[in-house]
PDB file of N, CA and C in Angstrom:
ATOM      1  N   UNK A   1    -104.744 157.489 189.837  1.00  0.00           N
ATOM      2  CA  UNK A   1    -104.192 156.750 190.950  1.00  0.00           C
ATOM      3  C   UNK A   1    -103.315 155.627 190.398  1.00  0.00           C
ATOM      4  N   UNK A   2    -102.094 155.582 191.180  1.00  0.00           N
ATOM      5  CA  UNK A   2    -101.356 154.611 190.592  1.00  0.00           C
ATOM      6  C   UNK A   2    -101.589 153.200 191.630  1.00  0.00           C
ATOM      7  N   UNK A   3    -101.212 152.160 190.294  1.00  0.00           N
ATOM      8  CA  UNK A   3    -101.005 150.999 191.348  1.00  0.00           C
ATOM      9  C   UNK A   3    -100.787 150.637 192.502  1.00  0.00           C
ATOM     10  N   UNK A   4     -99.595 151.058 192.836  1.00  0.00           N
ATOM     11  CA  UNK A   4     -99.393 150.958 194.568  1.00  0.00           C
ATOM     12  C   UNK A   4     -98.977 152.373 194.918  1.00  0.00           C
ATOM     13  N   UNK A   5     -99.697 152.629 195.994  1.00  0.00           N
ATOM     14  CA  UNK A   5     -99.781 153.974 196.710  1.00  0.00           C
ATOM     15  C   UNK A   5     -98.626 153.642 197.486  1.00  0.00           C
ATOM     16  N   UNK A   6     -98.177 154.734 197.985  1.00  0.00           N
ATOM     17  CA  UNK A   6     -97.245 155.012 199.038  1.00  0.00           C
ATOM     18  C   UNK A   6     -97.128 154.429 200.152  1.00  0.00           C
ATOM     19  N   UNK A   7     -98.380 154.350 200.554  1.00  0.00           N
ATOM     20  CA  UNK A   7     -98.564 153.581 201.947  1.00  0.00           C
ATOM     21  C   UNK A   7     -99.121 152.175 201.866  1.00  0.00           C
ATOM     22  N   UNK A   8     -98.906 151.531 200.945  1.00  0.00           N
ATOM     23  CA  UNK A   8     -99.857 150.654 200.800  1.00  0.00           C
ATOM     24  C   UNK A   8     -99.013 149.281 201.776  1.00  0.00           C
ATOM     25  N   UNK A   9     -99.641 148.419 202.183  1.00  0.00           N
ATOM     26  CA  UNK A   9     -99.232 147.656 203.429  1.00  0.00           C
ATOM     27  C   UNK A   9     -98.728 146.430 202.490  1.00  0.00           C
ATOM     28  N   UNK A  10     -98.940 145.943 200.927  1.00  0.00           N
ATOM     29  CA  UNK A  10     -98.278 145.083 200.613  1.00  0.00           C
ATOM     30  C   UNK A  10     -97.546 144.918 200.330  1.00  0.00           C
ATOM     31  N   UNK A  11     -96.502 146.666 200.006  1.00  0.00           N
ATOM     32  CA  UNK A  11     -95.092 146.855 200.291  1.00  0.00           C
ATOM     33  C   UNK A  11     -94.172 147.092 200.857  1.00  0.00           C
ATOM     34  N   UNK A  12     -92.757 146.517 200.941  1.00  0.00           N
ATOM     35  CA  UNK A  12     -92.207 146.688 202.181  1.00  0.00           C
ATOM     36  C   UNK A  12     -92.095 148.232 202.718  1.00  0.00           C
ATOM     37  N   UNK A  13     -92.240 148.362 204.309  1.00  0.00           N
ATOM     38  CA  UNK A  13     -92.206 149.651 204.209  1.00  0.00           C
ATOM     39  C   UNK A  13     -93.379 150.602 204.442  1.00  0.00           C
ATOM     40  N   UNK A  14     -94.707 149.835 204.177  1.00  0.00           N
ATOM     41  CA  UNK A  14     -95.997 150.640 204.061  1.00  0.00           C
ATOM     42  C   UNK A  14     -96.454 151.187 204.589  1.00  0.00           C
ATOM     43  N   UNK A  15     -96.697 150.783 205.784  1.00  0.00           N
ATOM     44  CA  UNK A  15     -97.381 150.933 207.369  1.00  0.00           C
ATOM     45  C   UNK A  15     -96.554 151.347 207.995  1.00  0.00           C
ATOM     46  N   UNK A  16     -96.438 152.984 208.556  1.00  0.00           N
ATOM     47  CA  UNK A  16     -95.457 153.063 208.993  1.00  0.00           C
ATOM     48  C   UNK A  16     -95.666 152.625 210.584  1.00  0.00           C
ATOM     49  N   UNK A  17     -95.055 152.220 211.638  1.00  0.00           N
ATOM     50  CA  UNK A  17     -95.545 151.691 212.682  1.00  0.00           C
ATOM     51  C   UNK A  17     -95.396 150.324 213.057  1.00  0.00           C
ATOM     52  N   UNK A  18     -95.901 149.584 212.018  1.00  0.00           N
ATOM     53  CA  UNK A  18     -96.244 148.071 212.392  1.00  0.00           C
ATOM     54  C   UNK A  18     -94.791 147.258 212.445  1.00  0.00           C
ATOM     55  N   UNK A  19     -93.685 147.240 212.004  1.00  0.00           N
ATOM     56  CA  UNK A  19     -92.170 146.648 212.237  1.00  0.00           C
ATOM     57  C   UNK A  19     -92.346 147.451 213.645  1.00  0.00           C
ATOM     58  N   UNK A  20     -91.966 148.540 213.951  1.00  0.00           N
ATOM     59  CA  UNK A  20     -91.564 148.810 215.784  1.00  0.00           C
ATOM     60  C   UNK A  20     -92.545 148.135 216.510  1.00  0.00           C
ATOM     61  N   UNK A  21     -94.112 147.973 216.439  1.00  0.00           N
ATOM     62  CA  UNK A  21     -94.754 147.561 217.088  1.00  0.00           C
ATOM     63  C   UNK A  21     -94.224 145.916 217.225  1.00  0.00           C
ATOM     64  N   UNK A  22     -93.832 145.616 216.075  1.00  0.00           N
ATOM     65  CA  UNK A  22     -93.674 144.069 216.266  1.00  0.00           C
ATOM     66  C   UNK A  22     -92.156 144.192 217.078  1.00  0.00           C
ATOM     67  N   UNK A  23     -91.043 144.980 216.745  1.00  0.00           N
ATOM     68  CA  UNK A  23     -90.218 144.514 217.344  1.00  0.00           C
ATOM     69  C   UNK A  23     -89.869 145.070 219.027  1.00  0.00           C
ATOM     70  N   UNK A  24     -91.131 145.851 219.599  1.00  0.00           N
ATOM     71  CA  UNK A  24     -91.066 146.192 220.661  1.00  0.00           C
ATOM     72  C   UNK A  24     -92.106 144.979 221.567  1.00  0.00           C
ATOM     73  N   UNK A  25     -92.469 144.586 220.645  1.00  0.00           N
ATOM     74  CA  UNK A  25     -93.438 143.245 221.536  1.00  0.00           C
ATOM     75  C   UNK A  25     -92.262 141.739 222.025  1.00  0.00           C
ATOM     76  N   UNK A  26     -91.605 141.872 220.825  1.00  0.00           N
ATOM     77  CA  UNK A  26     -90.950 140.487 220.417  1.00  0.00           C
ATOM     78  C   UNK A  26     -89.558 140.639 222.086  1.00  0.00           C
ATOM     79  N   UNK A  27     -89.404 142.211 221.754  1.00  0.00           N
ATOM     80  CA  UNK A  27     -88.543 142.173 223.121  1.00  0.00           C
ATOM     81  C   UNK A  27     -89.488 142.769 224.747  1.00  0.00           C
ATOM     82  N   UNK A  28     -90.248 143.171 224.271  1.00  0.00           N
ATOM     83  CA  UNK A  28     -91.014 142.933 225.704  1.00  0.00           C
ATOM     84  C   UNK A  28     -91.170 141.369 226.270  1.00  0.00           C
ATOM     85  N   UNK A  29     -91.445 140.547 225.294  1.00  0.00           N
ATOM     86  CA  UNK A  29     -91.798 139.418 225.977  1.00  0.00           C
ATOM     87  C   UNK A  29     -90.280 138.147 225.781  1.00  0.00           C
ATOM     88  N   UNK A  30     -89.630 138.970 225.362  1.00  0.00           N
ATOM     89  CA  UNK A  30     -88.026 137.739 225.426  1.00  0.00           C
ATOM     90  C   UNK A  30     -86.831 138.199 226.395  1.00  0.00           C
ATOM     91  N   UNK A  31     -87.220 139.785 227.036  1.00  0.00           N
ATOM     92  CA  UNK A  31     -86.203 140.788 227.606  1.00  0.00           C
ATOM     93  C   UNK A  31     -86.465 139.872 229.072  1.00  0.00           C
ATOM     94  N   UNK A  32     -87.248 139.741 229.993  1.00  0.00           N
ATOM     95  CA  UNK A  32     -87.182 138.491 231.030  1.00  0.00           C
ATOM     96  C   UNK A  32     -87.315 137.333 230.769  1.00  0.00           C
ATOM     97  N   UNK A  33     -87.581 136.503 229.795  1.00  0.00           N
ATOM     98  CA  UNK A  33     -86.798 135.092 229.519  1.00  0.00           C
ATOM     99  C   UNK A  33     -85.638 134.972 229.574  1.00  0.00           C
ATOM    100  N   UNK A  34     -85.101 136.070 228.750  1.00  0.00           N
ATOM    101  CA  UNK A  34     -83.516 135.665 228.615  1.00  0.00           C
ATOM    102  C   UNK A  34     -83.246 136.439 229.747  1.00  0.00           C
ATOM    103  N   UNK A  35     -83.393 137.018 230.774  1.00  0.00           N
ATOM    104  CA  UNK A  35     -83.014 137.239 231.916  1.00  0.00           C
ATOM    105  C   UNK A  35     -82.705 136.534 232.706  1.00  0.00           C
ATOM    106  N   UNK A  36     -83.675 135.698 232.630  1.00  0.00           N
ATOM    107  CA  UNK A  36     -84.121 134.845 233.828  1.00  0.00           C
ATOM    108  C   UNK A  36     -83.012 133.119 233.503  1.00  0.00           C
ATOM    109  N   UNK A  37     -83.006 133.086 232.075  1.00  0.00           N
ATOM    110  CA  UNK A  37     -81.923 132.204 231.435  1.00  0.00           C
ATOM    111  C   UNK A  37     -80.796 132.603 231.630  1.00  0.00           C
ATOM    112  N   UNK A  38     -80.573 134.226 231.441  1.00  0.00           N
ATOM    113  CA  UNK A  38     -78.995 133.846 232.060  1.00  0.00           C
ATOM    114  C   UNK A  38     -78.627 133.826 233.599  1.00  0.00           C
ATOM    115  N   UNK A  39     -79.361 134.543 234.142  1.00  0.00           N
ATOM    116  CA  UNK A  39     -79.118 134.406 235.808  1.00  0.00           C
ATOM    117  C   UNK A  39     -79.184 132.872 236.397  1.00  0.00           C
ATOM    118  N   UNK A  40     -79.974 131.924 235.521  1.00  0.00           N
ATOM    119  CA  UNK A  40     -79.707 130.734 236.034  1.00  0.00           C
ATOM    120  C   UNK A  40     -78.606 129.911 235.557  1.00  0.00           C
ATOM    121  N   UNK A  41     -78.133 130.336 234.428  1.00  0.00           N
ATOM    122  CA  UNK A  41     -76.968 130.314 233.945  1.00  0.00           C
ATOM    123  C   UNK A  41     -75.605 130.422 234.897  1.00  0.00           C
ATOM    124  N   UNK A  42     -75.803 131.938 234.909  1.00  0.00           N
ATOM    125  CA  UNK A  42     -74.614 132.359 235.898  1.00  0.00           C
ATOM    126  C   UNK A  42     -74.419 131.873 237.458  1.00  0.00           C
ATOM    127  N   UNK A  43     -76.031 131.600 237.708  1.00  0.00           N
ATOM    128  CA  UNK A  43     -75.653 130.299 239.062  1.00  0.00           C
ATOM    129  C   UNK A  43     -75.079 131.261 240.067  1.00  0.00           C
ATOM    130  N   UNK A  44     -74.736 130.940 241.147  1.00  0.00           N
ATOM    131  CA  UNK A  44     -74.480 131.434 242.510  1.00  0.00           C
ATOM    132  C   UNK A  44     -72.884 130.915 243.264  1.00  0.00           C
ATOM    133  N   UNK A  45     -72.051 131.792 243.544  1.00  0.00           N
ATOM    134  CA  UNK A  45     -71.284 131.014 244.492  1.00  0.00           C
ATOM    135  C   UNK A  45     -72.058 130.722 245.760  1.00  0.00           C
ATOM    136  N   UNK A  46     -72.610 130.765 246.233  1.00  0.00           N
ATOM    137  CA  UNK A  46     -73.504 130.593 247.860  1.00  0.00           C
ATOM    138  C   UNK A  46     -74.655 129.920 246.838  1.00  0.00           C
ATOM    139  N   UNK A  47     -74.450 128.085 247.813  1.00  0.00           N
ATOM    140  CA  UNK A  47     -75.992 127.500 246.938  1.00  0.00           C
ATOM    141  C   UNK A  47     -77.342 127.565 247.631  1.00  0.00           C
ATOM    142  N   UNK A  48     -76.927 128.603 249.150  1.00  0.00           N
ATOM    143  CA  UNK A  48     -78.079 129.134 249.367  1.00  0.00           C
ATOM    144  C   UNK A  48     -78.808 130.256 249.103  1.00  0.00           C
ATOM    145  N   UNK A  49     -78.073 130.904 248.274  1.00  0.00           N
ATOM    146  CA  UNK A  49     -78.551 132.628 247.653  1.00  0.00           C
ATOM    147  C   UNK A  49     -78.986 132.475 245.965  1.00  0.00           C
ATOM    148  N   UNK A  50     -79.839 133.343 245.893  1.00  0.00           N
ATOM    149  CA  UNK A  50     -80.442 133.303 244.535  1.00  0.00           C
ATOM    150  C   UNK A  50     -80.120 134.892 244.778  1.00  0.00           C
ATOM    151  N   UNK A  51     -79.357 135.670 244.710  1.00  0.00           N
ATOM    152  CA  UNK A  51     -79.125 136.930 244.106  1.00  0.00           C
ATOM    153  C   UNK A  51     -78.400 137.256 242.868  1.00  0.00           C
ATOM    154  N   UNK A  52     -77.485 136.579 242.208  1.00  0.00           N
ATOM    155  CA  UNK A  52     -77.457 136.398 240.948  1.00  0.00           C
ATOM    156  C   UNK A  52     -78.701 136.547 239.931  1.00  0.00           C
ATOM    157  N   UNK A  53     -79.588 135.416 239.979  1.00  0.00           N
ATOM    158  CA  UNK A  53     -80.583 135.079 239.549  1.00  0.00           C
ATOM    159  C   UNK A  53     -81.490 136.000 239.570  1.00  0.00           C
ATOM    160  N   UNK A  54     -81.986 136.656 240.544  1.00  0.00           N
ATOM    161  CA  UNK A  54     -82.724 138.136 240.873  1.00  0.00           C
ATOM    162  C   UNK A  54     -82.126 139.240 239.719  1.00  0.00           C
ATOM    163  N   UNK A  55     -80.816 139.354 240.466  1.00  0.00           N
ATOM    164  CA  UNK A  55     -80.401 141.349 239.151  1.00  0.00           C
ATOM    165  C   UNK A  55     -80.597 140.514 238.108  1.00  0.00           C
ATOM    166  N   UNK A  56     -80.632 139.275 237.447  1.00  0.00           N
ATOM    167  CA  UNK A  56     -80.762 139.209 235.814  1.00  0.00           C
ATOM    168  C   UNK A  56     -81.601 138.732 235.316  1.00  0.00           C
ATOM    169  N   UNK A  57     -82.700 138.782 236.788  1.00  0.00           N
ATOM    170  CA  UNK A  57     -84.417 138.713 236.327  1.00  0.00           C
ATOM    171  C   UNK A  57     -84.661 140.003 235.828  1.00  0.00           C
ATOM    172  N   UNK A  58     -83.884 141.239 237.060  1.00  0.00           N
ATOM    173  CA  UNK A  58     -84.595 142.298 236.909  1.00  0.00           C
ATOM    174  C   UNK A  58     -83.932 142.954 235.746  1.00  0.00           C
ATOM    175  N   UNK A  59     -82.994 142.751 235.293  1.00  0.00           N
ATOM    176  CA  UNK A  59     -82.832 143.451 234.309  1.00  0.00           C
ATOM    177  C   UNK A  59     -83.355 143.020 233.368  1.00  0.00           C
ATOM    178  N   UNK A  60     -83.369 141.688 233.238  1.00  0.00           N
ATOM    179  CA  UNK A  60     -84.946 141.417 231.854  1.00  0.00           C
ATOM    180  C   UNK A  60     -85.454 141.921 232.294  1.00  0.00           C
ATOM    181  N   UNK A  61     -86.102 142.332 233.138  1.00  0.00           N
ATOM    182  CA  UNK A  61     -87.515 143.001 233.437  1.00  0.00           C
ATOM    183  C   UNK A  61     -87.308 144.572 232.570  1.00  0.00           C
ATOM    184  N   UNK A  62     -86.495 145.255 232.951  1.00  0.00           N
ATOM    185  CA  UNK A  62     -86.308 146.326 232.844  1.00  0.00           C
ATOM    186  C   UNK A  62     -86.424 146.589 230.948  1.00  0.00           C
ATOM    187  N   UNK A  63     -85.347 145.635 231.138  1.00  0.00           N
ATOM    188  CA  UNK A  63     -85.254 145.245 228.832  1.00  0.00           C
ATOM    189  C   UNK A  63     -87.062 144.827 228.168  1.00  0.00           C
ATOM    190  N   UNK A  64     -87.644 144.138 229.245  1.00  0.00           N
ATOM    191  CA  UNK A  64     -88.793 143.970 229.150  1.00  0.00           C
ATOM    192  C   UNK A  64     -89.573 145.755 228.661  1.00  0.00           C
ATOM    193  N   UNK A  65     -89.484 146.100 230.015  1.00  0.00           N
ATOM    194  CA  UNK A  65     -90.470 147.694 229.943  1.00  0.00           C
ATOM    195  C   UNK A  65     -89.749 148.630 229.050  1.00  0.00           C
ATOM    196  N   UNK A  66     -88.551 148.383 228.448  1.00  0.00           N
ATOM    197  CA  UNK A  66     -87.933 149.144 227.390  1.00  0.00           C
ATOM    198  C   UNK A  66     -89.089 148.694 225.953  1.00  0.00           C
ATOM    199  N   UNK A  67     -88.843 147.775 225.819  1.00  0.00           N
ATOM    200  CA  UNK A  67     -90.107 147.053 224.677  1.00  0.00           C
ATOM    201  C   UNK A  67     -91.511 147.388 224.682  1.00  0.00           C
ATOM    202  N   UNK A  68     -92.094 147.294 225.897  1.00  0.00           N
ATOM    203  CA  UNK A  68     -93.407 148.181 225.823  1.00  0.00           C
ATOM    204  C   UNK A  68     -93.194 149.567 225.659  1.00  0.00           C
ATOM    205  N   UNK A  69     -92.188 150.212 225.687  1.00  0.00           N
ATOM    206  CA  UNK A  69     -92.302 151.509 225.465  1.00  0.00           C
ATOM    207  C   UNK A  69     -92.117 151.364 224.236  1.00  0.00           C
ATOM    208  N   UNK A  70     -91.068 151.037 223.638  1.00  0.00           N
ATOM    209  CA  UNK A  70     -91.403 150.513 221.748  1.00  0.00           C
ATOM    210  C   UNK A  70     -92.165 150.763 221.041  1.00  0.00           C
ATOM    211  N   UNK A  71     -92.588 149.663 222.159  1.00  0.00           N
ATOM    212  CA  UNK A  71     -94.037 148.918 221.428  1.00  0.00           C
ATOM    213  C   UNK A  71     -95.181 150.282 220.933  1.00  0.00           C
ATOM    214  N   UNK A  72     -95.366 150.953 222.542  1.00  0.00           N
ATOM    215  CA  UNK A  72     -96.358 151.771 222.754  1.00  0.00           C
ATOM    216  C   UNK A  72     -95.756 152.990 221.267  1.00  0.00           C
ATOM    217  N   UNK A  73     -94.298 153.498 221.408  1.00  0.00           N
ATOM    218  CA  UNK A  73     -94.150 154.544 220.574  1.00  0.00           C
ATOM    219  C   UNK A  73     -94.667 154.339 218.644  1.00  0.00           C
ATOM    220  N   UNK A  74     -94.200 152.540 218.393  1.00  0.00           N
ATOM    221  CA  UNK A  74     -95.039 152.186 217.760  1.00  0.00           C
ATOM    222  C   UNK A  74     -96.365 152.498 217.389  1.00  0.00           C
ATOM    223  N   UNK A  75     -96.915 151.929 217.958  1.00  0.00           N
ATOM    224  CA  UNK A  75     -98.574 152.260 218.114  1.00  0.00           C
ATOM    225  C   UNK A  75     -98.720 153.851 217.677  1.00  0.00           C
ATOM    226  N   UNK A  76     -98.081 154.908 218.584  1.00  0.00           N
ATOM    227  CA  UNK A  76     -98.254 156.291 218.394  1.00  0.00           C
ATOM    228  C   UNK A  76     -98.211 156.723 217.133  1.00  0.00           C
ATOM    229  N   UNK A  77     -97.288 155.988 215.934  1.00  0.00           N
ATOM    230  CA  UNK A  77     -96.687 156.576 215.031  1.00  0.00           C
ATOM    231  C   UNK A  77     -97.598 155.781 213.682  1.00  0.00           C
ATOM    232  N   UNK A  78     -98.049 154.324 214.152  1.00  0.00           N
ATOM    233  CA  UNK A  78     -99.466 154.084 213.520  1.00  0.00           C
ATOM    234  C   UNK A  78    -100.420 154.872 213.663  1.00  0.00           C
ATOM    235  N   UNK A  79    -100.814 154.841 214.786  1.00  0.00           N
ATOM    236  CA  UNK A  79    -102.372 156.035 215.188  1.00  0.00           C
ATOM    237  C   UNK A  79    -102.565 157.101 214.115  1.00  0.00           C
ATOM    238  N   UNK A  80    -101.295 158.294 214.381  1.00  0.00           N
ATOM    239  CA  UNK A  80    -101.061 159.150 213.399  1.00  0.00           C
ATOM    240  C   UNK A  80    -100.665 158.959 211.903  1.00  0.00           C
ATOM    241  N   UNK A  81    -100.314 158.214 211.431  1.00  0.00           N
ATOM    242  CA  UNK A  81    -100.224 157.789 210.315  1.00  0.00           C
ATOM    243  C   UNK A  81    -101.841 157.483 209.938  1.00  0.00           C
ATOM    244  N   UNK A  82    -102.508 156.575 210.555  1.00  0.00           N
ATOM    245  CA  UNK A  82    -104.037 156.293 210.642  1.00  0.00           C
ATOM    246  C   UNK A  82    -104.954 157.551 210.161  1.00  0.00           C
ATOM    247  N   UNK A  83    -104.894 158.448 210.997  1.00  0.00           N
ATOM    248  CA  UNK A  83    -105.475 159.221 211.583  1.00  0.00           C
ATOM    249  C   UNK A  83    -105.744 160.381 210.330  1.00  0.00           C
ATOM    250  N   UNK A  84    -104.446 160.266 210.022  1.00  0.00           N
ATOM    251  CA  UNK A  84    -103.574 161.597 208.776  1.00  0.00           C
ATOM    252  C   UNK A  84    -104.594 161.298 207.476  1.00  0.00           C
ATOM    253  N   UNK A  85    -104.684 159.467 207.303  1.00  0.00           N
ATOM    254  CA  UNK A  85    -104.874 158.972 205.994  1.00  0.00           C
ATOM    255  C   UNK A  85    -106.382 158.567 206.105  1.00  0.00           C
ATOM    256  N   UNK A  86    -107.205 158.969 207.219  1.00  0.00           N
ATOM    257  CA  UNK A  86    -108.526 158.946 207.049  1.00  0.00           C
ATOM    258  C   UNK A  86    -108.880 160.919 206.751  1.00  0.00           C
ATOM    259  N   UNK A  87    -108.284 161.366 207.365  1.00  0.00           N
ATOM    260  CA  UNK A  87    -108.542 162.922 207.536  1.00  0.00           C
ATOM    261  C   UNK A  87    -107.777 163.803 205.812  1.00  0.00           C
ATOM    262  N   UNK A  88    -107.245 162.886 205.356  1.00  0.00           N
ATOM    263  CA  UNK A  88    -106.472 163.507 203.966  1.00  0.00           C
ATOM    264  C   UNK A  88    -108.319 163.191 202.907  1.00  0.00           C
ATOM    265  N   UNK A  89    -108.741 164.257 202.054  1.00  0.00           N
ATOM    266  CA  UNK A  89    -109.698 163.956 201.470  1.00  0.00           C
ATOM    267  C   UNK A  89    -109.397 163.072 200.111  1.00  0.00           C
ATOM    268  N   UNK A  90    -110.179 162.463 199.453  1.00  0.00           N
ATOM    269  CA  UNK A  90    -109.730 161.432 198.251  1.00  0.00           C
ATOM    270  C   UNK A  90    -109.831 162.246 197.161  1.00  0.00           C
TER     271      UNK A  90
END
């Protein structure tokens, strides 16, 4: 056995999974902030309507549930990676 295995998590690269998981979280939870920042941004001609503000909630929202899916395909591609490297015999 050599020093560092293939998969080993203290090199870049190791785990396969864990970068998408992180970067499907990082935009699940910034995809309606910055939505919601720019729709208040972009402001309203009518200062009684917030419909501006709404489509660029919802489309963070939407950039949001793009990220949990990420996230989730993440996860999938850990699991199996997991899964492979308990079930491979030593």
């Amino acid at each position: 056995m050599t020093e560092f295995e293939p998969t080993d998590p203290a090199r870049s690269g190791g785990t396969p999974g864990i970068a998408i998981m992180v970067l499907g979280a990082v935009i699940a939870v910034l995809g309606p902030l910055f939505g919601l920042l720019a729709g208040s941004m972009a402001g309203s001609p009518d200062p009684d309507s917030t419909g501006q503000l709404f489509q660029y909630l919802v489309v963070g929202l939407l950039l949001g549930g793009v990220g949990v899916v990420i996230l989730y395909l993440g996860f999938v591609l850990y699991r199996r990676w997991r899964r492979n490297k308990e079930a491979r015999p030593k």
